[in-house]
C-alpha atoms as a PDB file:
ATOM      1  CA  UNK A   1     220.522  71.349 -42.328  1.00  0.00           C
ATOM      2  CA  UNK A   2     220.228  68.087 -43.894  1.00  0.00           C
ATOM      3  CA  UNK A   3     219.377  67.024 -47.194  1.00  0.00           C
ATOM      4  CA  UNK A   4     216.015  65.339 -48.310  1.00  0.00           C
ATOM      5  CA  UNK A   5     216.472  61.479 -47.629  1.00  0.00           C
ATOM      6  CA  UNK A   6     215.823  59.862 -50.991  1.00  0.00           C
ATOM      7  CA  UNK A   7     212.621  58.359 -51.289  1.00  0.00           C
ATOM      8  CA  UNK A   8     211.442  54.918 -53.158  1.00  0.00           C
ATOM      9  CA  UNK A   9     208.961  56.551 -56.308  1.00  0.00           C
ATOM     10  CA  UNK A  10     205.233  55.343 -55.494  1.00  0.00           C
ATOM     11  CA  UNK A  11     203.524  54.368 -58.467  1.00  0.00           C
ATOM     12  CA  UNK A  12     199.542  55.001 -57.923  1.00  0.00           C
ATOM     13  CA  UNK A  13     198.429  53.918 -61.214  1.00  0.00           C
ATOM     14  CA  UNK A  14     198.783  50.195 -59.381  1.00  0.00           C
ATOM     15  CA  UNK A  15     196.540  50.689 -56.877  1.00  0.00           C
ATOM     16  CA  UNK A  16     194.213  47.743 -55.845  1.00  0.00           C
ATOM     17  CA  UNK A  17     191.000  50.199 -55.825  1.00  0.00           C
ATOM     18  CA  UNK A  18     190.399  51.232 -58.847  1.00  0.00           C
ATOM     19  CA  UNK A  19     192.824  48.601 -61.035  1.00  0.00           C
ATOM     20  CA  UNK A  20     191.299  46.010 -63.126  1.00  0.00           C
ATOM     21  CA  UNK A  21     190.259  42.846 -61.848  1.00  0.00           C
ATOM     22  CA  UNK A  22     193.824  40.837 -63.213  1.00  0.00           C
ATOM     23  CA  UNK A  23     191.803  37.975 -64.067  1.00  0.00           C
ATOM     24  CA  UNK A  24     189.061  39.327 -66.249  1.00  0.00           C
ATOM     25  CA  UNK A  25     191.267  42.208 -67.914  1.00  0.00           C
ATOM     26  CA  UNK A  26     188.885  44.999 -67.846  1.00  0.00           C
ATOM     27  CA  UNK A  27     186.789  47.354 -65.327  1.00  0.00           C
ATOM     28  CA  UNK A  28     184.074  46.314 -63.757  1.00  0.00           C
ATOM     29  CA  UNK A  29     180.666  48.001 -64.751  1.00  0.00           C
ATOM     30  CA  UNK A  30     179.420  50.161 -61.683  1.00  0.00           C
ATOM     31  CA  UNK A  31     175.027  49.021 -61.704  1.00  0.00           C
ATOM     32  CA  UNK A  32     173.118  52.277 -60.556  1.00  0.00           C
ATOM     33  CA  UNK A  33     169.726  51.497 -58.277  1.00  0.00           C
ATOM     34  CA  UNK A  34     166.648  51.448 -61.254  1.00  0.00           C
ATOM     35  CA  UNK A  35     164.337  53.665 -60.220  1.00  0.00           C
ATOM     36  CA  UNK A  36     160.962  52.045 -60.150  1.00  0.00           C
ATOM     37  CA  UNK A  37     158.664  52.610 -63.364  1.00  0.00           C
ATOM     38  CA  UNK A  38     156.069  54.990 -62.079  1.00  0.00           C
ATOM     39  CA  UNK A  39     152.645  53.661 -61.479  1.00  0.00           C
ATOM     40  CA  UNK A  40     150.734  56.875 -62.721  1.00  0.00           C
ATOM     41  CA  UNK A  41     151.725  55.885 -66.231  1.00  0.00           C
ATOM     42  CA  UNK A  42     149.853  52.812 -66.035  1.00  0.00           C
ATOM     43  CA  UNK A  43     146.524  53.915 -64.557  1.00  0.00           C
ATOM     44  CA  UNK A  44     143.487  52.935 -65.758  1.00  0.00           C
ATOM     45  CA  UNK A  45     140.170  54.053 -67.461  1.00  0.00           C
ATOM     46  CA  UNK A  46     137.969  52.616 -64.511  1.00  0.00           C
ATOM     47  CA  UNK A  47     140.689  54.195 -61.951  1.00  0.00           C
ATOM     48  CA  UNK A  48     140.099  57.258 -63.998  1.00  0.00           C
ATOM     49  CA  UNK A  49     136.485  56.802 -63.889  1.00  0.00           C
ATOM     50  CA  UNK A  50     136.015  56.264 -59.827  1.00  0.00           C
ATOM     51  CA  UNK A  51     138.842  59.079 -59.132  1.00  0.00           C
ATOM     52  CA  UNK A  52     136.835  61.188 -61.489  1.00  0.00           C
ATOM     53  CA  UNK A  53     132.853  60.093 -59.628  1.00  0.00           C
ATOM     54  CA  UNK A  54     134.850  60.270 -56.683  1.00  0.00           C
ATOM     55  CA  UNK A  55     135.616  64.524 -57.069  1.00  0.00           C
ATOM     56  CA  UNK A  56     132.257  64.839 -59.216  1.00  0.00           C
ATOM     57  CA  UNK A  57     130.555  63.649 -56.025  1.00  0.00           C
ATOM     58  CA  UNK A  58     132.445  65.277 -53.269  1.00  0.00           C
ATOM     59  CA  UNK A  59     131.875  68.457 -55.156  1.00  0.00           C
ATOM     60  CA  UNK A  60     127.708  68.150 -55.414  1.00  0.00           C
ATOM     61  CA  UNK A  61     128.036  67.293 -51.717  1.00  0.00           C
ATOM     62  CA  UNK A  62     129.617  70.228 -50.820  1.00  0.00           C
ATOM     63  CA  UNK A  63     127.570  72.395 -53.028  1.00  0.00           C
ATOM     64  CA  UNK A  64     124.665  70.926 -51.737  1.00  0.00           C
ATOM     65  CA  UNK A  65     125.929  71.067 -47.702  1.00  0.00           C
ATOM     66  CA  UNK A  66     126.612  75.088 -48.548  1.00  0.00           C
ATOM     67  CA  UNK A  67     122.400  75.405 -50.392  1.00  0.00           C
ATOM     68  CA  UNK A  68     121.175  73.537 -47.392  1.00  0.00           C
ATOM     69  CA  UNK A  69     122.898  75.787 -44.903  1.00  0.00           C
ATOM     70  CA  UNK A  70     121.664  79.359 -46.752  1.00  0.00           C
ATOM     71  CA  UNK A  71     118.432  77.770 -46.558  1.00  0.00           C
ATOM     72  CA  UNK A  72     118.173  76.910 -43.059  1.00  0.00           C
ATOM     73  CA  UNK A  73     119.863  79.998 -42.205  1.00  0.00           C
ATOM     74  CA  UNK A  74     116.545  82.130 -44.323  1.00  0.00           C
ATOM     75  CA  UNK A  75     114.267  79.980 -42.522  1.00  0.00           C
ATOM     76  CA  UNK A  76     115.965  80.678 -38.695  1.00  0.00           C
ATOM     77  CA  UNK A  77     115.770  84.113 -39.202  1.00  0.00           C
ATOM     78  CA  UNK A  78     112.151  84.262 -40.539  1.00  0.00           C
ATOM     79  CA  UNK A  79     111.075  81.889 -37.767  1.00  0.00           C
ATOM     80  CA  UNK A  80     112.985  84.554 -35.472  1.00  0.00           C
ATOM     81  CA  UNK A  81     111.030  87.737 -36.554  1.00  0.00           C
ATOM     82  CA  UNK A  82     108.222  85.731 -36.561  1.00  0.00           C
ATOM     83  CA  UNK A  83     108.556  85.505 -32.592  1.00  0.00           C
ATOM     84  CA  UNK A  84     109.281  89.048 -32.296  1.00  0.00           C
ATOM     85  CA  UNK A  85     106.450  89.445 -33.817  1.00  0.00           C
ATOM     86  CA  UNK A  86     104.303  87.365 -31.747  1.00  0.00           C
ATOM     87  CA  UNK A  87     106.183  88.359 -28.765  1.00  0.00           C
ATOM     88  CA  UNK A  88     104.868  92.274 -29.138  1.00  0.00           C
ATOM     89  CA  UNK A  89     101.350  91.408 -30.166  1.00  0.00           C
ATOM     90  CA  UNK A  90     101.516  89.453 -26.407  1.00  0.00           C
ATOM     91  CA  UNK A  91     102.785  92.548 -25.252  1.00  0.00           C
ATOM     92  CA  UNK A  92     100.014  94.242 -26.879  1.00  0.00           C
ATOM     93  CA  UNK A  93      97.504  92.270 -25.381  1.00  0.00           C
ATOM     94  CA  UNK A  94      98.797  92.551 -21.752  1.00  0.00           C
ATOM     95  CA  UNK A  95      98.449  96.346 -22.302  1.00  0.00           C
ATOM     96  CA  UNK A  96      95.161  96.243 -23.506  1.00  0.00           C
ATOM     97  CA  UNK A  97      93.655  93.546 -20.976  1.00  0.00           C
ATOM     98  CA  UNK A  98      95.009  96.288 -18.385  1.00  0.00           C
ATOM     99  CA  UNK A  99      93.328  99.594 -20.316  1.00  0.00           C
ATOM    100  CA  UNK A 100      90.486  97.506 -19.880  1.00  0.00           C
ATOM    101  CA  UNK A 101      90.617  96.442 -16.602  1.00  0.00           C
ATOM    102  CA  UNK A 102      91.327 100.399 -15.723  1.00  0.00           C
ATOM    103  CA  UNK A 103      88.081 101.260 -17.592  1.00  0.00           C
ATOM    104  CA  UNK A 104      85.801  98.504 -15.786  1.00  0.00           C
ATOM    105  CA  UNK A 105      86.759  99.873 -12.214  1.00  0.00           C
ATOM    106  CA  UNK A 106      83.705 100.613 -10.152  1.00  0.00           C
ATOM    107  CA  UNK A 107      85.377 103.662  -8.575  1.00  0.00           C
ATOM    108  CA  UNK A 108      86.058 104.913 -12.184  1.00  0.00           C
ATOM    109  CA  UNK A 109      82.210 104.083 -13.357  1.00  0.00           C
ATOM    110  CA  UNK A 110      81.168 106.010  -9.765  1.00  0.00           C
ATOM    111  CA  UNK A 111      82.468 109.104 -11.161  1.00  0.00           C
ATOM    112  CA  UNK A 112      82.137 108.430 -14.481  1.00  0.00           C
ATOM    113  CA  UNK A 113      77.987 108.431 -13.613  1.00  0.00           C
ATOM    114  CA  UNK A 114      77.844 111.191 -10.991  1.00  0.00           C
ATOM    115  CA  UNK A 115      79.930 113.506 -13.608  1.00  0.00           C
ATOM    116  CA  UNK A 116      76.630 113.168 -15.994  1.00  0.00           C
ATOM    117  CA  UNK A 117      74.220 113.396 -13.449  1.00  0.00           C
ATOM    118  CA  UNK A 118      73.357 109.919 -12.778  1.00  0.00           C
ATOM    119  CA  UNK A 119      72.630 107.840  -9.751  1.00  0.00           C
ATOM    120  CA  UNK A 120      74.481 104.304  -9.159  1.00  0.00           C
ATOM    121  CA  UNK A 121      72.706 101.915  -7.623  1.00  0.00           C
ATOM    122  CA  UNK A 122      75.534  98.826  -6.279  1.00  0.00           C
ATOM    123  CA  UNK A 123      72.907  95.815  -7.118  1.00  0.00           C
ATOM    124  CA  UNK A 124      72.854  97.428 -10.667  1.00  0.00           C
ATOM    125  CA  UNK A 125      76.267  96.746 -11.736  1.00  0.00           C
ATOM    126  CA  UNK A 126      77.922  93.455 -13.032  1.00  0.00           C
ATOM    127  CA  UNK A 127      80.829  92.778 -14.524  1.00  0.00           C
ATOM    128  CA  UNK A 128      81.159  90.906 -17.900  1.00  0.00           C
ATOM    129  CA  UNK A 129      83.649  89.111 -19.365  1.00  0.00           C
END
């Protein structure tokens, strides 16, 4: 085996990176980015006033979209049962315009008549409205 060569000594403290500038003497100051002043300290009253009207009147407009809505929901459904409503009494009519029709039947008024001992005469009988 062979023995370490000798090596020259390297001196780092001499390195051109981080040495001082040789013709000033001293370091050189490192300048961080500024952050930029933020613009929510500097806001003012009118900003604060129309941000403020702003919410006030998105919230009464939403309040007020919601009322509207309940209402016109109350009035569907009465307007609904109110066509049920009519809706059956048609129903009811149609039934009873058809009892009535059943009752006016000649045949029916023929037997009616000779059931209680009475005579029909055809020229006799009319029909009313």
């Amino acid at each position: 085996m062979s023995l370490p060569e000798k090596h020259s000594q390297f001196i780092y403290d001499e390195s051109p990176v981080n040495s001082p500038s040789k013709e000033k003497g001293k370091l050189e100051e490192v300048k961080l980015p500024m952050m930029p002043p933020s613009k929510l300290k500097k806001v003012t009253k009118l900003e604060k006033f129309v941000f403020v009207a702003f919410v006030g009147t998105f919230l009464c407009l939403a309040v007020a979209t919601i009322r509207m809505t309940t209402y016109i929901n109350r009035e569907e459904e009465a307007i609904s049962s109110i066509q049920a409503e009519k809706q059956q009494m048609q129903q009811d009519i149609e039934t009873l315009d058809q009892e009535k029709n059943e009752l006016q039947r000649t045949e029916r008024l023929k037997k009616v008549a000779e059931s209680a001992g009475m005579q029909m005469h055809d020229e006799n009988i009319r029909k009313i409205k």
